[in-house]
C-alpha atoms as a PDB file:
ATOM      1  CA  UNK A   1       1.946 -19.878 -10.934  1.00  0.00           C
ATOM      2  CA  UNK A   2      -1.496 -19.592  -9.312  1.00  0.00           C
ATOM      3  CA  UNK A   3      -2.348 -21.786  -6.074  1.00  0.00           C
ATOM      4  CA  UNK A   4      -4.855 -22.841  -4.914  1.00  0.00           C
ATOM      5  CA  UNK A   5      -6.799 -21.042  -1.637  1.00  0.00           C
ATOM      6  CA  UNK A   6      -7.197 -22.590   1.382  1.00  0.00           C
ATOM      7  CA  UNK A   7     -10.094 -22.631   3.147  1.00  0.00           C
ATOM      8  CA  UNK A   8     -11.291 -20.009   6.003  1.00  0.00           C
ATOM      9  CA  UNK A   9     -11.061 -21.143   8.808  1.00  0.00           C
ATOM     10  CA  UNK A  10     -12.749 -19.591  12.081  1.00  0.00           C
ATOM     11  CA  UNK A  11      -9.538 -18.632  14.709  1.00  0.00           C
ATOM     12  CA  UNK A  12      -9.704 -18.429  18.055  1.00  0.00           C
ATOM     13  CA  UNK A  13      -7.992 -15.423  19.529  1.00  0.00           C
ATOM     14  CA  UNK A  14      -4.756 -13.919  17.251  1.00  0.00           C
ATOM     15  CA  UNK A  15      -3.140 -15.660  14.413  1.00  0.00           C
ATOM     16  CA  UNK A  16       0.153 -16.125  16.068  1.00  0.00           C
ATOM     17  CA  UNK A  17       2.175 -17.585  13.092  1.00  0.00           C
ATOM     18  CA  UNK A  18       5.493 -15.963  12.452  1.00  0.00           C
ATOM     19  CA  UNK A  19       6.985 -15.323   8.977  1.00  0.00           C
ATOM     20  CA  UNK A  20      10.428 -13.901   8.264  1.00  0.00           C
ATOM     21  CA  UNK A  21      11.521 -13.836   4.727  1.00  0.00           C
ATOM     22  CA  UNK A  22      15.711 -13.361   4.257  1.00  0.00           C
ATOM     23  CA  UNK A  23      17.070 -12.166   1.283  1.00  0.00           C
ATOM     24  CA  UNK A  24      21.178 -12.060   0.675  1.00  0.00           C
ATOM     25  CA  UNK A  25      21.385  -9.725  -2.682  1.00  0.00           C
ATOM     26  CA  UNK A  26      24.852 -10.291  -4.151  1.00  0.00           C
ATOM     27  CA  UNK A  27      26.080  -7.467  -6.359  1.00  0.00           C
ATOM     28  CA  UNK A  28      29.371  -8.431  -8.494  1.00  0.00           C
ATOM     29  CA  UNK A  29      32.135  -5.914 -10.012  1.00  0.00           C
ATOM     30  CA  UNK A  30      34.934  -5.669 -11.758  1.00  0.00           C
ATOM     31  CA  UNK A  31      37.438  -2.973 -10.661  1.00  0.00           C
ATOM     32  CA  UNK A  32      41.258  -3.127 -10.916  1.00  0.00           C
ATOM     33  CA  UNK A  33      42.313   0.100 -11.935  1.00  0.00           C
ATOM     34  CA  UNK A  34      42.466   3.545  -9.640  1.00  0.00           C
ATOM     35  CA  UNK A  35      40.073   4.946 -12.390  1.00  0.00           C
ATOM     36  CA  UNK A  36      37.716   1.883 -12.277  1.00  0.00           C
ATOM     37  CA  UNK A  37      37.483   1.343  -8.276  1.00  0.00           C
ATOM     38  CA  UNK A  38      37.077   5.514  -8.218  1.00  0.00           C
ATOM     39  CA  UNK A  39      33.635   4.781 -10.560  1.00  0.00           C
ATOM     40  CA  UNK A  40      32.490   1.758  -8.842  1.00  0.00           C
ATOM     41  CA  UNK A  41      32.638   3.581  -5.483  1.00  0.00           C
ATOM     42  CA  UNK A  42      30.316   5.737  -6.434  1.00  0.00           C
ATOM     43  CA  UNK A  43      28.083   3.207  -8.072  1.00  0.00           C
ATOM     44  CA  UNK A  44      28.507   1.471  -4.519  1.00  0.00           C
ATOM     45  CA  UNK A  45      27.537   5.003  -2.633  1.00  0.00           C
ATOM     46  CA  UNK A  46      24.376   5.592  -5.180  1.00  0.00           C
ATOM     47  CA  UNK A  47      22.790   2.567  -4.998  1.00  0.00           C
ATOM     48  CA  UNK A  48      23.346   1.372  -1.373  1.00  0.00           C
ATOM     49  CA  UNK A  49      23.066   4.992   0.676  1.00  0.00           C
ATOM     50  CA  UNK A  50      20.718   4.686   3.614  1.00  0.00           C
ATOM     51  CA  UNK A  51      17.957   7.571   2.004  1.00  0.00           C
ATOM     52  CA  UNK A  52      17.779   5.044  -1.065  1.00  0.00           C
ATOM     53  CA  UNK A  53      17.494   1.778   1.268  1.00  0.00           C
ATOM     54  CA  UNK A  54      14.788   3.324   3.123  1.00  0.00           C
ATOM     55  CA  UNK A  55      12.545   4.424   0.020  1.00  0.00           C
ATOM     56  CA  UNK A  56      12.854   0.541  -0.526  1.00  0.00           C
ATOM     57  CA  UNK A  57      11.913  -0.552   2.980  1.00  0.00           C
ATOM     58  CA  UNK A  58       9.058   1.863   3.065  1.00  0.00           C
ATOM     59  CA  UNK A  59       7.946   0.667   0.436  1.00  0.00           C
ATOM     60  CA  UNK A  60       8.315  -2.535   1.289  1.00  0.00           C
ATOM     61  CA  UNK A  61       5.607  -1.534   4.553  1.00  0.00           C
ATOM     62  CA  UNK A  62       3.187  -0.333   2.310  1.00  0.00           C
ATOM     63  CA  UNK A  63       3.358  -3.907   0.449  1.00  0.00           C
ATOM     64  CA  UNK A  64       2.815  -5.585   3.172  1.00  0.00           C
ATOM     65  CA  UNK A  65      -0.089  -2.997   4.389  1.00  0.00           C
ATOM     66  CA  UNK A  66       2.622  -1.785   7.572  1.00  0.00           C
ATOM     67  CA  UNK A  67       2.559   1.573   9.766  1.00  0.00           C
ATOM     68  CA  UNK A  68       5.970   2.518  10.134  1.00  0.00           C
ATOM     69  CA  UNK A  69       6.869   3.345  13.714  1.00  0.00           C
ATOM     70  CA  UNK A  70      10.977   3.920  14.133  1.00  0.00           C
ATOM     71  CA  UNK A  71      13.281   4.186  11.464  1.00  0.00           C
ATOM     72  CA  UNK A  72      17.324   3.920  12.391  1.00  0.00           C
ATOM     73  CA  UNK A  73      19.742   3.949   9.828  1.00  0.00           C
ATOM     74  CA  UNK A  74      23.206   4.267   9.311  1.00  0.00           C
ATOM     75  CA  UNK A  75      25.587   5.120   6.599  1.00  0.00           C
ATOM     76  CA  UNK A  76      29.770   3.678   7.133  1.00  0.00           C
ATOM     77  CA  UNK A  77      32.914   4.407   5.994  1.00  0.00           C
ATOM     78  CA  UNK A  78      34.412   3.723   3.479  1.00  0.00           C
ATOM     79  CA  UNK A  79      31.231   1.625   2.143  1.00  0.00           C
ATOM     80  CA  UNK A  80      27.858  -0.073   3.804  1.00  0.00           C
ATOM     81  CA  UNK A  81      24.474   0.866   5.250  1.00  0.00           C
ATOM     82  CA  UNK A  82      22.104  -0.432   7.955  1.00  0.00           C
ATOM     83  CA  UNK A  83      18.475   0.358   8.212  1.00  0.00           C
ATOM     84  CA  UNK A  84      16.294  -1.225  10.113  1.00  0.00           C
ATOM     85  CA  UNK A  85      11.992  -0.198  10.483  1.00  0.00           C
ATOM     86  CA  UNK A  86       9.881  -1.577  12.813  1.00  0.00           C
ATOM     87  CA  UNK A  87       6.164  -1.419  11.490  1.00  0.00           C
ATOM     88  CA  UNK A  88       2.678  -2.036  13.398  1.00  0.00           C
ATOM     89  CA  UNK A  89       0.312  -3.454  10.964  1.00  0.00           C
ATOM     90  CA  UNK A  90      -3.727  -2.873  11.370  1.00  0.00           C
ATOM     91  CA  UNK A  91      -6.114  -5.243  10.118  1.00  0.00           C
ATOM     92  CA  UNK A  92      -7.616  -4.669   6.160  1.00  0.00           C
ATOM     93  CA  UNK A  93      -9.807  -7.576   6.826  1.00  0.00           C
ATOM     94  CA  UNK A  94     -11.572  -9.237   9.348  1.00  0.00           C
ATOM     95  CA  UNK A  95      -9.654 -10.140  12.633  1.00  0.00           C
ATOM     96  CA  UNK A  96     -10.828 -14.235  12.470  1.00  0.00           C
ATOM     97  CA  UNK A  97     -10.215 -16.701   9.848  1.00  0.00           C
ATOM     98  CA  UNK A  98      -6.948 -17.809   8.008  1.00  0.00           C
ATOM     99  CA  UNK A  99      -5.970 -15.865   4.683  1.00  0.00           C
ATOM    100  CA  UNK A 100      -8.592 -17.059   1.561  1.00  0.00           C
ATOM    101  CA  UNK A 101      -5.867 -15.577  -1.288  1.00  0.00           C
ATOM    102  CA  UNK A 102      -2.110 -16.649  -1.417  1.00  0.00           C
ATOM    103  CA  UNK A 103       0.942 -13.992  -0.630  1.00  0.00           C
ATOM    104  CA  UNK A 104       2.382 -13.222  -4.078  1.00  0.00           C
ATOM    105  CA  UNK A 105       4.005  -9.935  -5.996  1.00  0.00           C
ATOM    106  CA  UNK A 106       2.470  -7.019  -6.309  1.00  0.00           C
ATOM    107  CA  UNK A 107      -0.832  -7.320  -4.507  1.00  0.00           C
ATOM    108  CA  UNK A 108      -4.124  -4.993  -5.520  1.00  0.00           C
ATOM    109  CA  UNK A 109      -5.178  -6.353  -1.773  1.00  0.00           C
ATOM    110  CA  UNK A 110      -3.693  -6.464   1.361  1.00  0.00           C
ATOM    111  CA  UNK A 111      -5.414  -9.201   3.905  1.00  0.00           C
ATOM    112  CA  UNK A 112      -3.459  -8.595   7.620  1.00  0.00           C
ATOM    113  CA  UNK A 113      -3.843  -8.975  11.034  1.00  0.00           C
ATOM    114  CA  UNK A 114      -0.983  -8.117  12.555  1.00  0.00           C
ATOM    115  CA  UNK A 115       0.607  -6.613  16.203  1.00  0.00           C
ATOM    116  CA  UNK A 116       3.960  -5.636  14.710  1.00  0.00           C
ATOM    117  CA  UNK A 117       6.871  -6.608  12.630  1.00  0.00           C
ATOM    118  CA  UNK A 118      10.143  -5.557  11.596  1.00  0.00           C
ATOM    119  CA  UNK A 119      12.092  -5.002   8.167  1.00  0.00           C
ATOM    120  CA  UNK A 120      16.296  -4.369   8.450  1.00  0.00           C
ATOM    121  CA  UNK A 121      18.681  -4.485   5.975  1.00  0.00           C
ATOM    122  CA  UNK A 122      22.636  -4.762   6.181  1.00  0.00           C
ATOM    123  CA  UNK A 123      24.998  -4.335   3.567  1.00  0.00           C
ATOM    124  CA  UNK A 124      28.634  -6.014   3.393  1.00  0.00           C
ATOM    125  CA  UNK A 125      31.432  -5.028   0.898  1.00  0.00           C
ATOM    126  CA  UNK A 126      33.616  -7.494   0.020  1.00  0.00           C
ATOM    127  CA  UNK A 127      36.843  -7.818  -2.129  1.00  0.00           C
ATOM    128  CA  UNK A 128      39.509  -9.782  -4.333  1.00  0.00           C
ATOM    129  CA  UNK A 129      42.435  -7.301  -4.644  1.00  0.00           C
ATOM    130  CA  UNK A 130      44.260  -9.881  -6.451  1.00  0.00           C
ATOM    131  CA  UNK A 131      41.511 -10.650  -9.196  1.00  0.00           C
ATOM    132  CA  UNK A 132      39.948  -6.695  -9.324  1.00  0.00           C
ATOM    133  CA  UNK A 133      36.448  -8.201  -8.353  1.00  0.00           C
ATOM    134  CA  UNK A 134      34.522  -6.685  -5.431  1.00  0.00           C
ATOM    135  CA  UNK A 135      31.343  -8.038  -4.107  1.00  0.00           C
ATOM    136  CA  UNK A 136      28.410  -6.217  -2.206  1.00  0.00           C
ATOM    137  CA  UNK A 137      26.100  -7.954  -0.048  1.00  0.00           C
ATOM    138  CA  UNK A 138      23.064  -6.769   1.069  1.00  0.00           C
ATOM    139  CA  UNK A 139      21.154  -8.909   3.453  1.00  0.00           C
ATOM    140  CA  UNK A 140      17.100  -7.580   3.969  1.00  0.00           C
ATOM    141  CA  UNK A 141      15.252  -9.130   6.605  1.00  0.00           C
ATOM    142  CA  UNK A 142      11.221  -8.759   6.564  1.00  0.00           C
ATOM    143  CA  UNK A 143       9.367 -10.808   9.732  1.00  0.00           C
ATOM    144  CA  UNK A 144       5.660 -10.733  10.343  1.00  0.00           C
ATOM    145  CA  UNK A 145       3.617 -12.033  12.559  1.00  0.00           C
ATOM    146  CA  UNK A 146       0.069 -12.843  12.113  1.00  0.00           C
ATOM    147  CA  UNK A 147      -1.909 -13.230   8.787  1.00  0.00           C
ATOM    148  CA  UNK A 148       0.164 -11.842   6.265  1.00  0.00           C
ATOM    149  CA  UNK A 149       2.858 -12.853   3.999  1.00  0.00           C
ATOM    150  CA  UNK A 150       6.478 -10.986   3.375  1.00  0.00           C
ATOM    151  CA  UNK A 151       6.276 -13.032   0.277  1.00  0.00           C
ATOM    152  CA  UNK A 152       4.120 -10.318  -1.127  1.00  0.00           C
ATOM    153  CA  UNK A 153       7.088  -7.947  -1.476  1.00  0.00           C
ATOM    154  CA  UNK A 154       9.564 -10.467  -2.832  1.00  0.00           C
ATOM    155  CA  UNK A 155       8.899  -9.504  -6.233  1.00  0.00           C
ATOM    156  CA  UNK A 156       9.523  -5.696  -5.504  1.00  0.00           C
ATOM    157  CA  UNK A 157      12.723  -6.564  -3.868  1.00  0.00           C
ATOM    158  CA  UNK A 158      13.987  -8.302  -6.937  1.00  0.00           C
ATOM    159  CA  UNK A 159      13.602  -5.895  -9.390  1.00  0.00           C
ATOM    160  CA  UNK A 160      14.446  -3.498  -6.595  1.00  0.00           C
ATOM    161  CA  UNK A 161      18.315  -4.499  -6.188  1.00  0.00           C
ATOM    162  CA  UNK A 162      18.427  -7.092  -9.182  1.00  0.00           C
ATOM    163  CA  UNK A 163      20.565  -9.219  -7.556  1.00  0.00           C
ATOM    164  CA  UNK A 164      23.615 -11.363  -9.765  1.00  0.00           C
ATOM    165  CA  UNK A 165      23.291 -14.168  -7.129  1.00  0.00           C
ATOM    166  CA  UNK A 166      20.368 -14.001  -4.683  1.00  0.00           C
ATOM    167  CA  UNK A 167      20.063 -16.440  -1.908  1.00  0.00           C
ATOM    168  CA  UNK A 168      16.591 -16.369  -0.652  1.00  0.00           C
ATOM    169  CA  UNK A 169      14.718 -18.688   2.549  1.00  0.00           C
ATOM    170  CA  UNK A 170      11.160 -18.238   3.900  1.00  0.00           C
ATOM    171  CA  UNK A 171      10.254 -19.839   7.260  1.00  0.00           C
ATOM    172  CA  UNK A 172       6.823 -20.221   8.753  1.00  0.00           C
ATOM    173  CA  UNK A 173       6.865 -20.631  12.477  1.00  0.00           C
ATOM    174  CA  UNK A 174       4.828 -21.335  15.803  1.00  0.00           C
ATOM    175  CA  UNK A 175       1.037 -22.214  15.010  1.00  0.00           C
ATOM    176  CA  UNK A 176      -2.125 -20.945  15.333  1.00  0.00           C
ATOM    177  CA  UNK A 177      -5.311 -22.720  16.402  1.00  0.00           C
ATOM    178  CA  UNK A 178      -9.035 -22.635  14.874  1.00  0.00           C
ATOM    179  CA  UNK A 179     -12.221 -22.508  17.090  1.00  0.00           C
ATOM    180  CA  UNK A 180     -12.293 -26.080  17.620  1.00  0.00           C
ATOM    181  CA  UNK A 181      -9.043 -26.385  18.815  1.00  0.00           C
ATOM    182  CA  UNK A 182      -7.208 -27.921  15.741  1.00  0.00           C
ATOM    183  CA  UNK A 183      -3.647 -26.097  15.332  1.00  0.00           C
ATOM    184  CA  UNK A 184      -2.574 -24.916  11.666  1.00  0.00           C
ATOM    185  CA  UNK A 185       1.210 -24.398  11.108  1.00  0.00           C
ATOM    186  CA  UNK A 186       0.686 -22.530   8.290  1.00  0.00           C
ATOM    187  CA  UNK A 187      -2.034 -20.585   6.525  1.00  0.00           C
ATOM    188  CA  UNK A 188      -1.206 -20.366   3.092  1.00  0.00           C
ATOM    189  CA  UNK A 189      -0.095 -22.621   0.058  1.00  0.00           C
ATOM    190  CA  UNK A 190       3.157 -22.925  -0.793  1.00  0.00           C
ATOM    191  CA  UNK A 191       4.965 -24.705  -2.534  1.00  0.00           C
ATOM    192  CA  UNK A 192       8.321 -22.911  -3.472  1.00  0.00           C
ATOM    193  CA  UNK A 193       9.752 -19.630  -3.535  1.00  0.00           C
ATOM    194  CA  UNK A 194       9.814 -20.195  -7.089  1.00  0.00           C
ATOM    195  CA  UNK A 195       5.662 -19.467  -6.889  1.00  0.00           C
ATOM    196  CA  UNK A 196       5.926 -16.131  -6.022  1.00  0.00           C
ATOM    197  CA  UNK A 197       8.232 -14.884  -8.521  1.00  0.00           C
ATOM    198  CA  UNK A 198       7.524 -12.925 -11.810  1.00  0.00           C
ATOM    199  CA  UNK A 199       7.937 -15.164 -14.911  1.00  0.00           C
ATOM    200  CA  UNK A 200      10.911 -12.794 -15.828  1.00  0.00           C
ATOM    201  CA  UNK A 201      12.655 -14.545 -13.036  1.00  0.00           C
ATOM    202  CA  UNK A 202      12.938 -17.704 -14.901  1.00  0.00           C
ATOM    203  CA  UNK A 203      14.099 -16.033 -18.242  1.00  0.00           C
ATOM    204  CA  UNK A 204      16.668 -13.841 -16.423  1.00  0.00           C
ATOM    205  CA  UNK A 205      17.840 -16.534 -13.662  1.00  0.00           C
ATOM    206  CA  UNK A 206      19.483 -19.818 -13.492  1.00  0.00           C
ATOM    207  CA  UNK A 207      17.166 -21.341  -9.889  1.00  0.00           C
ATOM    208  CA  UNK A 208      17.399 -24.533  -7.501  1.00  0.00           C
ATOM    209  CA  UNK A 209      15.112 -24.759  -4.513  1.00  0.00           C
ATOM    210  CA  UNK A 210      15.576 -26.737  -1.197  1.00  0.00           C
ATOM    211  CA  UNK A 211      12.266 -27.504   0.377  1.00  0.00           C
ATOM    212  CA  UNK A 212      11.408 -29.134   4.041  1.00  0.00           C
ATOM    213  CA  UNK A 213       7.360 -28.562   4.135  1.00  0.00           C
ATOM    214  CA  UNK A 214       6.966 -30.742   6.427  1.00  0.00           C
ATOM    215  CA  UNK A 215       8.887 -27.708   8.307  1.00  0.00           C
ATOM    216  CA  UNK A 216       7.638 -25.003   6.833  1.00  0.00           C
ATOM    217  CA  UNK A 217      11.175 -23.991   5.525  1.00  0.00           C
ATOM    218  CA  UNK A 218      11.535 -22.875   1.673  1.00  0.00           C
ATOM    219  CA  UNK A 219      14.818 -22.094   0.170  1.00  0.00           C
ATOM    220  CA  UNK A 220      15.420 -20.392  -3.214  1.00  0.00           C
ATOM    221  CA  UNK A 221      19.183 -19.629  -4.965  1.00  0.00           C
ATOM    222  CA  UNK A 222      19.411 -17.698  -8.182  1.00  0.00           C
ATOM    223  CA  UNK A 223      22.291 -16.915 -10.557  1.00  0.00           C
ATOM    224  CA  UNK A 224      21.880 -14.673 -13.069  1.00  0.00           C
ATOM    225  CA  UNK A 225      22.096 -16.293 -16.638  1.00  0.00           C
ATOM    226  CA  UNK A 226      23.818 -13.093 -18.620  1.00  0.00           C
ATOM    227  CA  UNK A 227      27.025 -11.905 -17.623  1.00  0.00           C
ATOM    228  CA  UNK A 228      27.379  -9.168 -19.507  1.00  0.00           C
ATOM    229  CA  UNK A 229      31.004  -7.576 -18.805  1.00  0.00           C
ATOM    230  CA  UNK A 230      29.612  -4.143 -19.194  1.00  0.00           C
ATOM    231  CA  UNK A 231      27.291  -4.998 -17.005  1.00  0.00           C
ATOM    232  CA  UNK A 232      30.193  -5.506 -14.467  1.00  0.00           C
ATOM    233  CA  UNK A 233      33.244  -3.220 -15.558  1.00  0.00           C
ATOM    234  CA  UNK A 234      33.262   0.380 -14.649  1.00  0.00           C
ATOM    235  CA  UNK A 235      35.009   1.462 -17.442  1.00  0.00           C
ATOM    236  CA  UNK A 236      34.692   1.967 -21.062  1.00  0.00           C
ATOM    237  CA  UNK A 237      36.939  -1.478 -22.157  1.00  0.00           C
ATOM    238  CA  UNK A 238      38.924  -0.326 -24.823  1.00  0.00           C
ATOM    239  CA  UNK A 239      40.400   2.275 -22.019  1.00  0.00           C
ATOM    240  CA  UNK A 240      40.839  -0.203 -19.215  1.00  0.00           C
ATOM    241  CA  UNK A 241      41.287  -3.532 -20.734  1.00  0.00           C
ATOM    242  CA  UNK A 242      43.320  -4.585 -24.092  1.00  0.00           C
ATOM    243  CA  UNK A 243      40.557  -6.408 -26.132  1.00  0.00           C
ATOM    244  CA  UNK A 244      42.299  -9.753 -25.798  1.00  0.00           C
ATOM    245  CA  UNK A 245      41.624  -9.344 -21.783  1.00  0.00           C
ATOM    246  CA  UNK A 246      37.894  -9.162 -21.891  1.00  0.00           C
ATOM    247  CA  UNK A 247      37.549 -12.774 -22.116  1.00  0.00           C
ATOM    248  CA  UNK A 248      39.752 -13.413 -19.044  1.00  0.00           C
ATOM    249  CA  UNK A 249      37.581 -10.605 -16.948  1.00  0.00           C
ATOM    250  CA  UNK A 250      34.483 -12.192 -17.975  1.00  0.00           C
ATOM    251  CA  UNK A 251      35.915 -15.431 -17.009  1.00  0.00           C
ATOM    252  CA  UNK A 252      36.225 -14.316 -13.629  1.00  0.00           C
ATOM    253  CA  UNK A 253      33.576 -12.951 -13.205  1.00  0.00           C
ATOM    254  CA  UNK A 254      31.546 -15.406 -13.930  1.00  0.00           C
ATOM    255  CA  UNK A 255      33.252 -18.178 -11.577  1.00  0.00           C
ATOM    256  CA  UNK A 256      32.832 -15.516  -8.766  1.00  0.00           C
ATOM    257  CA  UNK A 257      29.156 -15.842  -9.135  1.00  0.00           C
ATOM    258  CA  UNK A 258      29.548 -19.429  -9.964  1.00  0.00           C
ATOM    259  CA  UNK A 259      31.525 -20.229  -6.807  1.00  0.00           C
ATOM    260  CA  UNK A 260      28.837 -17.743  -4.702  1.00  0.00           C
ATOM    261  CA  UNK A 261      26.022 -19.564  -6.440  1.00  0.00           C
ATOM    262  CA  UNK A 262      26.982 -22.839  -5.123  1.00  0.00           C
ATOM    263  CA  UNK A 263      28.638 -22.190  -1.866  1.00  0.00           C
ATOM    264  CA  UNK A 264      31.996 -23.589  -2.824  1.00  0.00           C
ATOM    265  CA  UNK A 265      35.534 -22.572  -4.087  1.00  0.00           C
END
């Protein structure tokens, strides 16, 4: 969707708007067997190791036109990660006036004016023992302050972790003032999450959006249309699963991203 610009505007002093962008990744498995949970441990320890996290968050800098200054990270036993970046941004434009191009994915242009920012993500395993499905969680946090937008990396992190549920909210806060005095609580349209999302979003995911823009609060949930059991089972089914079973694994799977979708048993 393209949006309109806004107009420059002449600031005075530093746009002090703050913009954090959350994003909970939820990634949903089937395991009930010794051989299966053996496989989708190492699945687990492949895609969610701290060297892998912190390509992504670099990345994720560069995006948003960041320095990196600290990285800490952390892997756990038996599964889960932290790393967390903090970034100091220098200016690819000039230091006054609000931005004249909305945030989106995958910019050829970075327009910032920033002091310094941080990027962290957390990950969470979580189980069923009873049902053989196993959730991970990772939860990515990317706050700015100043002129640009985490929204420019949301893309990236999408297709980055390819979430089966994602639950994503954007918040704009504080304000900023022009040179006559006027105060903006936000300098760039927006009118959903939804808006800075590839069109393969829509094709691959189910999507409701809670709004208050009034607030400057934008809140996205996604569900992910195909489920797939091989997508989910870490096992070749004909040696884990009696064909007459596949239909009950798939049915659980697909309520546990159902009930995580929603918020609700």
């Amino acid at each position: 969707m393209t949006l309109g610009a806004m107009p420059r505007l002449q600031l005075t002093g530093f746009n002090n708007l703050t913009k954090t962008l959350c994003l909970n990744s939820y990634d949903v498995g089937y395991a009930s067997t010794p051989a299966q949970q053996k496989r989708y441990l190492a699945y687990i320890d492949e895609t969610y190791n701290t060297e892998r996290l912190t390509k992504i968050l670099s990345t994720v800098a560069g995006i948003i036109g960041g320095n990196i200054l600290n990285i800490a990270r952390q892997d756990y036993e038996p599964q889960g990660a932290s790393v967390a970046l903090l970034i100091s941004e220098g200016s690819a434009a000039p230091a006054s006036g609000l931005a004249s191009e909305p945030p989106g994915p995958w910019p050829d242009a970075l327009l910032c004016h920033l002091d310094k920012s941080h990027i962290t993500i957390h990950t969470y395993p979580e189980s069923q023992p009873n049902q053989g499905i196993s959730v991970f969680r990772a939860d990515i946090d990317v706050s700015t302050c100043g002129r640009i937008s985490p929204l420019k990396a949301l893309d990236y992190l999408i297709d980055c972790f390819k979430p089966d549920i994602a639950s994503i909210d954007y918040r704009v806060r504080g304000f900023t003032r022009d040179d006559i005095g006027n105060k903006h609580f936000i300098d760039h349209p927006i009118h959903s999450i939804q808006d800075f999302l590839s069109q393969d979003a829509s094709v691959h995911y189910q999507m409701i959006d809670i709004n208050l823009a009034q607030q400057q609060i934008f809140y996205t949930r996604m569900l992910r249309k195909d489920s797939d059991l091989r997508h989910y089972q870490f096992s070749p089914a004909e040696q884990d699963a009696p064909f007459h079973d596949q239909s009950g694994i798939e049915r659980r799977v697909r309520q546990e991203m159902t009930e995580i979708f929603y918020g609700e048993n």
